[in-house]
PDB file of N, CA and C in Angstrom:
ATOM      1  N   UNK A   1      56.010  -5.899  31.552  1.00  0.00           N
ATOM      2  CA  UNK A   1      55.249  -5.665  30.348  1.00  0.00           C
ATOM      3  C   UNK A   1      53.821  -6.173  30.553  1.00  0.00           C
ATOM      4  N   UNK A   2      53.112  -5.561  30.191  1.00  0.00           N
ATOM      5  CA  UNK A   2      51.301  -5.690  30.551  1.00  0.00           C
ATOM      6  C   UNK A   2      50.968  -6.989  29.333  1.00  0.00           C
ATOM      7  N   UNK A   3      49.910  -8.039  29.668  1.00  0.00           N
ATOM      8  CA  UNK A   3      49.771  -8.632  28.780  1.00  0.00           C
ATOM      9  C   UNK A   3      48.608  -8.300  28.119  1.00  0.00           C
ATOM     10  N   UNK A   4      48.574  -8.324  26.925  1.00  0.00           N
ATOM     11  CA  UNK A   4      47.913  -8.215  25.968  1.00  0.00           C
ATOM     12  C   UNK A   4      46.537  -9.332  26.020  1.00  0.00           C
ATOM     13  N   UNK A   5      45.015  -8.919  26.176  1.00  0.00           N
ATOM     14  CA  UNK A   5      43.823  -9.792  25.671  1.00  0.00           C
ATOM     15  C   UNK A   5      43.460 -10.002  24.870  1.00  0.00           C
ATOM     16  N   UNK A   6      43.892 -11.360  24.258  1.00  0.00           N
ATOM     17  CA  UNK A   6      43.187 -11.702  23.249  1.00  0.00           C
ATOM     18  C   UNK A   6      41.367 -11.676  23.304  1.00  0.00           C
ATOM     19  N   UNK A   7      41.181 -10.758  21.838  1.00  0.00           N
ATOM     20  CA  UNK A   7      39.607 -10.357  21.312  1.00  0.00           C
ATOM     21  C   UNK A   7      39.427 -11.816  20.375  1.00  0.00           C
ATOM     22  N   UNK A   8      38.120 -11.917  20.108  1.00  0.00           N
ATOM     23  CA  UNK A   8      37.477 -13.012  19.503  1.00  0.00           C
ATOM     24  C   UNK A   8      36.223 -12.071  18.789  1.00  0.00           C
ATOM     25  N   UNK A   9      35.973 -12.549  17.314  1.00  0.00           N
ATOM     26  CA  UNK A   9      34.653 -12.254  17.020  1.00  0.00           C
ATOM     27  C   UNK A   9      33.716 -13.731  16.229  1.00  0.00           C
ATOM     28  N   UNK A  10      33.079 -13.735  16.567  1.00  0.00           N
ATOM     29  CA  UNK A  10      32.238 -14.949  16.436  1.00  0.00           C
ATOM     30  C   UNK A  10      31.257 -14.676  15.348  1.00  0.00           C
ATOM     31  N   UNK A  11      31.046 -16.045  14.689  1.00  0.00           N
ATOM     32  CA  UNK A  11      30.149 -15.996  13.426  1.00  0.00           C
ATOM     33  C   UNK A  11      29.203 -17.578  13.519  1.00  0.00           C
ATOM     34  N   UNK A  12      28.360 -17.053  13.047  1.00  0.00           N
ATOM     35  CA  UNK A  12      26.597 -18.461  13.603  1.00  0.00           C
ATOM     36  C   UNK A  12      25.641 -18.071  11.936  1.00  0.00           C
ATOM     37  N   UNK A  13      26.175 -19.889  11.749  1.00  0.00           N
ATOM     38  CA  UNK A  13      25.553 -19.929  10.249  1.00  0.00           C
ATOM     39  C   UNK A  13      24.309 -21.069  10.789  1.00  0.00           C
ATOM     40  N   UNK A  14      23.267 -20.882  10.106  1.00  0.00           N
ATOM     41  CA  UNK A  14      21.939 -22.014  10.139  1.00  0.00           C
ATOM     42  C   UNK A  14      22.451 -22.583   8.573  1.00  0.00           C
ATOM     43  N   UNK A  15      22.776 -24.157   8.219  1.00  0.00           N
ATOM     44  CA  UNK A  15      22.783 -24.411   6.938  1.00  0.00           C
ATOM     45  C   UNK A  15      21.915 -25.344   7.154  1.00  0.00           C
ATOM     46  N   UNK A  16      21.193 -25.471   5.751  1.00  0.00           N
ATOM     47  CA  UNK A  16      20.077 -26.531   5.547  1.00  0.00           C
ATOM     48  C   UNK A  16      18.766 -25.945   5.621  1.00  0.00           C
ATOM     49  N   UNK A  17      17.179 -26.929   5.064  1.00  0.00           N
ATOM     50  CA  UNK A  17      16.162 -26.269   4.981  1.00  0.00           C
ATOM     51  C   UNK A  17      15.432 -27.488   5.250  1.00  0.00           C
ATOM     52  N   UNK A  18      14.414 -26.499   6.014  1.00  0.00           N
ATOM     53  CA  UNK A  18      13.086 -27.544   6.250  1.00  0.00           C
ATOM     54  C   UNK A  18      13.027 -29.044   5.709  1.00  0.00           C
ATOM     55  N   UNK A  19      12.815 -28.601   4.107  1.00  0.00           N
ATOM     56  CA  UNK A  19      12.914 -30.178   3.963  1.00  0.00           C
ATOM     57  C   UNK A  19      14.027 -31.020   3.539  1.00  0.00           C
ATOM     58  N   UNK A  20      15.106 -30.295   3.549  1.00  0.00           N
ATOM     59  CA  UNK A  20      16.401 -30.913   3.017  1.00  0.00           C
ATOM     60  C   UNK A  20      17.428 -31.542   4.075  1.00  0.00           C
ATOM     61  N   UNK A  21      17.506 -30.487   5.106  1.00  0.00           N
ATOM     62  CA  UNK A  21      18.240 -30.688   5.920  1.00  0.00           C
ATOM     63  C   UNK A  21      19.828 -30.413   5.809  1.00  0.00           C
ATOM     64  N   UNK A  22      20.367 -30.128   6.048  1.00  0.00           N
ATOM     65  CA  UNK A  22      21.877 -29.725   5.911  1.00  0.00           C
ATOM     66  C   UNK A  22      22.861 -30.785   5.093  1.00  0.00           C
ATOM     67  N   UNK A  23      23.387 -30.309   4.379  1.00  0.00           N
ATOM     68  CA  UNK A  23      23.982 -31.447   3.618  1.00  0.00           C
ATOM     69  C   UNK A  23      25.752 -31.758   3.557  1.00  0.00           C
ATOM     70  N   UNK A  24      26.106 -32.671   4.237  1.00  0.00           N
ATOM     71  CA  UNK A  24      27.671 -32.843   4.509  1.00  0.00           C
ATOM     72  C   UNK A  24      28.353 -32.055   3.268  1.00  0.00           C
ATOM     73  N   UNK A  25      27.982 -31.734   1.929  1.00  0.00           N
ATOM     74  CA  UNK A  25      28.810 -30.948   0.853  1.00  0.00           C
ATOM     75  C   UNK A  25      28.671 -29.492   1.047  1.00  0.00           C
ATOM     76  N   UNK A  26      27.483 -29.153   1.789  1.00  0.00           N
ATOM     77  CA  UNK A  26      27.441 -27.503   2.034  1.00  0.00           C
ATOM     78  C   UNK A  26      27.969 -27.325   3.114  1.00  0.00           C
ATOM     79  N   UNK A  27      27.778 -27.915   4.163  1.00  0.00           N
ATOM     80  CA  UNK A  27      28.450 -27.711   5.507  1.00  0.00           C
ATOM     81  C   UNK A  27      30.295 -27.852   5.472  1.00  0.00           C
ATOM     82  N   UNK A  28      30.747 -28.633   4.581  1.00  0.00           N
ATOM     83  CA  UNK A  28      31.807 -28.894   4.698  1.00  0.00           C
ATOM     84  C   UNK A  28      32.587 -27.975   3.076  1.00  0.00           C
ATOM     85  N   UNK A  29      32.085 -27.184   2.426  1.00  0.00           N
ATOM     86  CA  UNK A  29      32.360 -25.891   1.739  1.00  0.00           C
ATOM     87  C   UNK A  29      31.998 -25.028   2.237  1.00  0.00           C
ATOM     88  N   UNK A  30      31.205 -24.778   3.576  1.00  0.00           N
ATOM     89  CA  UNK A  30      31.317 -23.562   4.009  1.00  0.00           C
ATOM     90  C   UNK A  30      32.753 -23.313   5.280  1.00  0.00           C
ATOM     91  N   UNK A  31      32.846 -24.759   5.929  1.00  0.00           N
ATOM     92  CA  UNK A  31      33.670 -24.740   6.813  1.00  0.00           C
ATOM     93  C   UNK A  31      35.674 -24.172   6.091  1.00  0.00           C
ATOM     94  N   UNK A  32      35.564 -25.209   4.825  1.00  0.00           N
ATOM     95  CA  UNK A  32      36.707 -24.732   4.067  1.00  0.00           C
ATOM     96  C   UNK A  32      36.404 -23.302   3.814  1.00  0.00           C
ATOM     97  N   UNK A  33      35.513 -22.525   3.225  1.00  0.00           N
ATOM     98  CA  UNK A  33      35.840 -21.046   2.641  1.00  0.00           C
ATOM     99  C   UNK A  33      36.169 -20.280   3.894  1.00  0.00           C
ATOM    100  N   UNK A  34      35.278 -20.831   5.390  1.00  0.00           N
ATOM    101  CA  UNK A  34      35.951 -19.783   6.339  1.00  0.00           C
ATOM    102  C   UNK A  34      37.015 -20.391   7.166  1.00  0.00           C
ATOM    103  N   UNK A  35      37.734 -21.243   6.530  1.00  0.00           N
ATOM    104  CA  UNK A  35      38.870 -21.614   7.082  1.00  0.00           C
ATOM    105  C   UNK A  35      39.871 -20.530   6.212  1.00  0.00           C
ATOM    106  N   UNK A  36      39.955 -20.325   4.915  1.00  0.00           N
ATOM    107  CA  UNK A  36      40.489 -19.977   4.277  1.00  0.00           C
ATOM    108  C   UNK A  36      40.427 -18.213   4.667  1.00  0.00           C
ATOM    109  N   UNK A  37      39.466 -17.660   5.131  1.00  0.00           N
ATOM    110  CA  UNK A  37      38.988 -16.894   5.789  1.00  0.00           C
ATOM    111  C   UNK A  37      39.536 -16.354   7.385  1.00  0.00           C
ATOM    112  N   UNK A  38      40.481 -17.693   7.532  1.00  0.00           N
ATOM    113  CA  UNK A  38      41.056 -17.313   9.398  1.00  0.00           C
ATOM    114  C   UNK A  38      39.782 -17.659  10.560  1.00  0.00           C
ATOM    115  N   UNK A  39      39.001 -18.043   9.781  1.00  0.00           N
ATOM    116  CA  UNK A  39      37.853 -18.395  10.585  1.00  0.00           C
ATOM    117  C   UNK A  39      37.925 -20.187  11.598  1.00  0.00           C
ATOM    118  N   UNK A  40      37.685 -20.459  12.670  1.00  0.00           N
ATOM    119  CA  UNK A  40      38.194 -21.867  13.524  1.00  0.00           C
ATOM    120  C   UNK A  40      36.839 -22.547  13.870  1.00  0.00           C
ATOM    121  N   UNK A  41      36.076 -23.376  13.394  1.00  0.00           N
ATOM    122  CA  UNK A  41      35.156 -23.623  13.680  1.00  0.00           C
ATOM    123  C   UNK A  41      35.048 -24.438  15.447  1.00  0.00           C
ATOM    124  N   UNK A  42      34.353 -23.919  15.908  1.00  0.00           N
ATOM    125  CA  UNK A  42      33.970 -24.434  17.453  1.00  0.00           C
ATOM    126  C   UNK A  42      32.881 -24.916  17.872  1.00  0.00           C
ATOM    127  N   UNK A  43      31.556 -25.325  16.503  1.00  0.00           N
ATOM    128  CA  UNK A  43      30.744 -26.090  17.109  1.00  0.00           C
ATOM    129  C   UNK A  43      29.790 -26.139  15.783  1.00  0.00           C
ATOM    130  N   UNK A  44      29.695 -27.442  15.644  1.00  0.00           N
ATOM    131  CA  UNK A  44      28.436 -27.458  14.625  1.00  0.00           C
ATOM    132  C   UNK A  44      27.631 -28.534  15.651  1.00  0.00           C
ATOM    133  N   UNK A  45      26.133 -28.273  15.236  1.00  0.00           N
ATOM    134  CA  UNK A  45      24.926 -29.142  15.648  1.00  0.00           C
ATOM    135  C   UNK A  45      24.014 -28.727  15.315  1.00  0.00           C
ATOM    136  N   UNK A  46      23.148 -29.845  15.419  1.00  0.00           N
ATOM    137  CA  UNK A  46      22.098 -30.063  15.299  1.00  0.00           C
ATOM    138  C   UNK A  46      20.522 -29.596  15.941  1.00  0.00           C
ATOM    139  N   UNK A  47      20.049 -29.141  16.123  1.00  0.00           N
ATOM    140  CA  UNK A  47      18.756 -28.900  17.454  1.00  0.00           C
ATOM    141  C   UNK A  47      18.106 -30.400  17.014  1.00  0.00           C
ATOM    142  N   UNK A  48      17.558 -31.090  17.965  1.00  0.00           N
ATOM    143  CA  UNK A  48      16.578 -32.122  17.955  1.00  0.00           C
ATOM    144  C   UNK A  48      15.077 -32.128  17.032  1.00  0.00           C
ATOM    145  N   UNK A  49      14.921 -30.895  16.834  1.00  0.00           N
ATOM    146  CA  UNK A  49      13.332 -30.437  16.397  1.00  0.00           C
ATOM    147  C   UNK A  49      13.802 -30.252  14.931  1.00  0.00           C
ATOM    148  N   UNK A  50      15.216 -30.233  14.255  1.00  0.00           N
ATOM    149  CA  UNK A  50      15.453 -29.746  13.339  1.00  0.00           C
ATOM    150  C   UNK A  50      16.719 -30.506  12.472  1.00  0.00           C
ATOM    151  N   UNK A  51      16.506 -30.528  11.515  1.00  0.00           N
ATOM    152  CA  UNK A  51      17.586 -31.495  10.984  1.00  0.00           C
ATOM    153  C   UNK A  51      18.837 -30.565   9.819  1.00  0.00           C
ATOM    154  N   UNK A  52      18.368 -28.781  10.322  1.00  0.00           N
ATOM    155  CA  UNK A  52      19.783 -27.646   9.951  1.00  0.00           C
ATOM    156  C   UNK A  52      20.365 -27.969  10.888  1.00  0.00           C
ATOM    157  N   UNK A  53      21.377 -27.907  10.284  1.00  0.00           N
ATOM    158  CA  UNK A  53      23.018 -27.702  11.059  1.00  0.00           C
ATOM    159  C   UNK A  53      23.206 -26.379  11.239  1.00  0.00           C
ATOM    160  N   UNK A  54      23.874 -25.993  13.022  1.00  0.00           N
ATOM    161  CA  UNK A  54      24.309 -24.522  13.406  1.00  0.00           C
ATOM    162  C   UNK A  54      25.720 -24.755  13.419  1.00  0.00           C
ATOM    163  N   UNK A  55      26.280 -23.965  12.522  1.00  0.00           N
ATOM    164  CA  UNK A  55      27.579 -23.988  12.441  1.00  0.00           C
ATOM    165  C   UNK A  55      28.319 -22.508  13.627  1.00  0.00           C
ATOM    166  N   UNK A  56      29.149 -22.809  14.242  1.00  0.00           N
ATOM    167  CA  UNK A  56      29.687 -21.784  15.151  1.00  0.00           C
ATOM    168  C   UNK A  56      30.914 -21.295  14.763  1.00  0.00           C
ATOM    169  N   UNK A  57      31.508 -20.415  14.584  1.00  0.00           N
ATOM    170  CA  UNK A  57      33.402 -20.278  14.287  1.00  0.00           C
ATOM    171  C   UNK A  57      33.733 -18.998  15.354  1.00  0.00           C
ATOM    172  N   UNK A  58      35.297 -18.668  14.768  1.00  0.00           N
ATOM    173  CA  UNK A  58      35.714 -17.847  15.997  1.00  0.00           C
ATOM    174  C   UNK A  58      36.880 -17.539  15.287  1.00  0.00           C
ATOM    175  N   UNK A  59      37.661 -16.095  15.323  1.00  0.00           N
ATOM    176  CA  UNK A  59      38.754 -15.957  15.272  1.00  0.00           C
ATOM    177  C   UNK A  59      39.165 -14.686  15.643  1.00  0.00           C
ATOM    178  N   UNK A  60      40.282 -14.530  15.758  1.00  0.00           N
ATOM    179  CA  UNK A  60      41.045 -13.698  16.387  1.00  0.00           C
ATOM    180  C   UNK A  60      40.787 -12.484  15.783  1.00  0.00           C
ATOM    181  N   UNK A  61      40.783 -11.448  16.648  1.00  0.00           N
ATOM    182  CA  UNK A  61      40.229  -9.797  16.008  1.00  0.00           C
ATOM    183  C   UNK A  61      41.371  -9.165  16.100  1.00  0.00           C
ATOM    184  N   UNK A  62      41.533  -8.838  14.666  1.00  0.00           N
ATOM    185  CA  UNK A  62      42.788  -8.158  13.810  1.00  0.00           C
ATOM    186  C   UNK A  62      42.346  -6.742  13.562  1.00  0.00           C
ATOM    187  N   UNK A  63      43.483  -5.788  13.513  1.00  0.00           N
ATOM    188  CA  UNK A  63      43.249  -4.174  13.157  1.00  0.00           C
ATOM    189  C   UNK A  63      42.872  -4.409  11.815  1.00  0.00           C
ATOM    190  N   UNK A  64      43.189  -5.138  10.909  1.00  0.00           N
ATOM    191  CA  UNK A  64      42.059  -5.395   9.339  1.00  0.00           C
ATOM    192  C   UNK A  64      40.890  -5.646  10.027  1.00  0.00           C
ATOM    193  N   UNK A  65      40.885  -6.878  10.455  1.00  0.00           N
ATOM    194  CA  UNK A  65      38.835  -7.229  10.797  1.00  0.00           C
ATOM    195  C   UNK A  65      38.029  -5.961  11.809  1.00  0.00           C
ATOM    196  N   UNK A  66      39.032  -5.322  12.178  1.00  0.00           N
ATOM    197  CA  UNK A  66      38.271  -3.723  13.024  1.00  0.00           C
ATOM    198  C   UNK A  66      37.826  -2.947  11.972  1.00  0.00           C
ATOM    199  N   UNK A  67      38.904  -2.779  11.202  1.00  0.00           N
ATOM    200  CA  UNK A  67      38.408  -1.510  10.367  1.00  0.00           C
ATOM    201  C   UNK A  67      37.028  -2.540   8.893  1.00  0.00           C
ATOM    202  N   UNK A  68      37.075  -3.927   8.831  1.00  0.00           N
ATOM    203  CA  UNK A  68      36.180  -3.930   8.241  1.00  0.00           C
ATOM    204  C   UNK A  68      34.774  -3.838   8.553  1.00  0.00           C
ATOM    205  N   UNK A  69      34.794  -3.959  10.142  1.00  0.00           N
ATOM    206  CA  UNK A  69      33.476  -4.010  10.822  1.00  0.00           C
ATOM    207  C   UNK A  69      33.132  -2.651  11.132  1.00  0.00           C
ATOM    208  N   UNK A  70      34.098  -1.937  10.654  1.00  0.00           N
ATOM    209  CA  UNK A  70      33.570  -0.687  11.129  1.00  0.00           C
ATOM    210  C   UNK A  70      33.070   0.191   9.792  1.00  0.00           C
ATOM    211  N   UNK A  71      33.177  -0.140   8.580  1.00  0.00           N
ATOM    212  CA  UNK A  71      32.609   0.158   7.507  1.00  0.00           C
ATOM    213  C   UNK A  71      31.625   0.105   7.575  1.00  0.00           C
ATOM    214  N   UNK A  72      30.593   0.644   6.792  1.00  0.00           N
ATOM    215  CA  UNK A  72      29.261   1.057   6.685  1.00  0.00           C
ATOM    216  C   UNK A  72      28.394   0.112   5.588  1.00  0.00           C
TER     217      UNK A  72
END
């Protein structure tokens, strides 16, 4: 039997602003809604020059998440 490759589609949020900076209550309600979402987060940070948070996630590509990306 041939094995099957697992697909991944990836999602890259910037939270926070110039002068605010990312705030542990937004970063950590966005991480819950795309948890709830099937979404796995794999990297939040920081850049040095900048005090937004890059949030990274990842999850598994489903025949639902095909046909929604393929909507218009």
């Amino acid at each position: 039997m041939a094995e099957q490759t697992v697909q991944w589609e990836y999602r890259v949020l910037t939270v926070g602003s110039v002068l605010s900076g990312a705030k542990d209550g937004q970063v950590e309600a966005t991480l819950n809604e795309w948890g709830l979402e099937g979404w796995e987060a794999v990297n939040v940070y920081t850049s040095i020059s900048s005090s937004k948070a890059i949030l990274v996630a990842k999850r598994q590509v489903t025949a639902a998440s095909r046909r929604l990306r393929s909507l218009p």
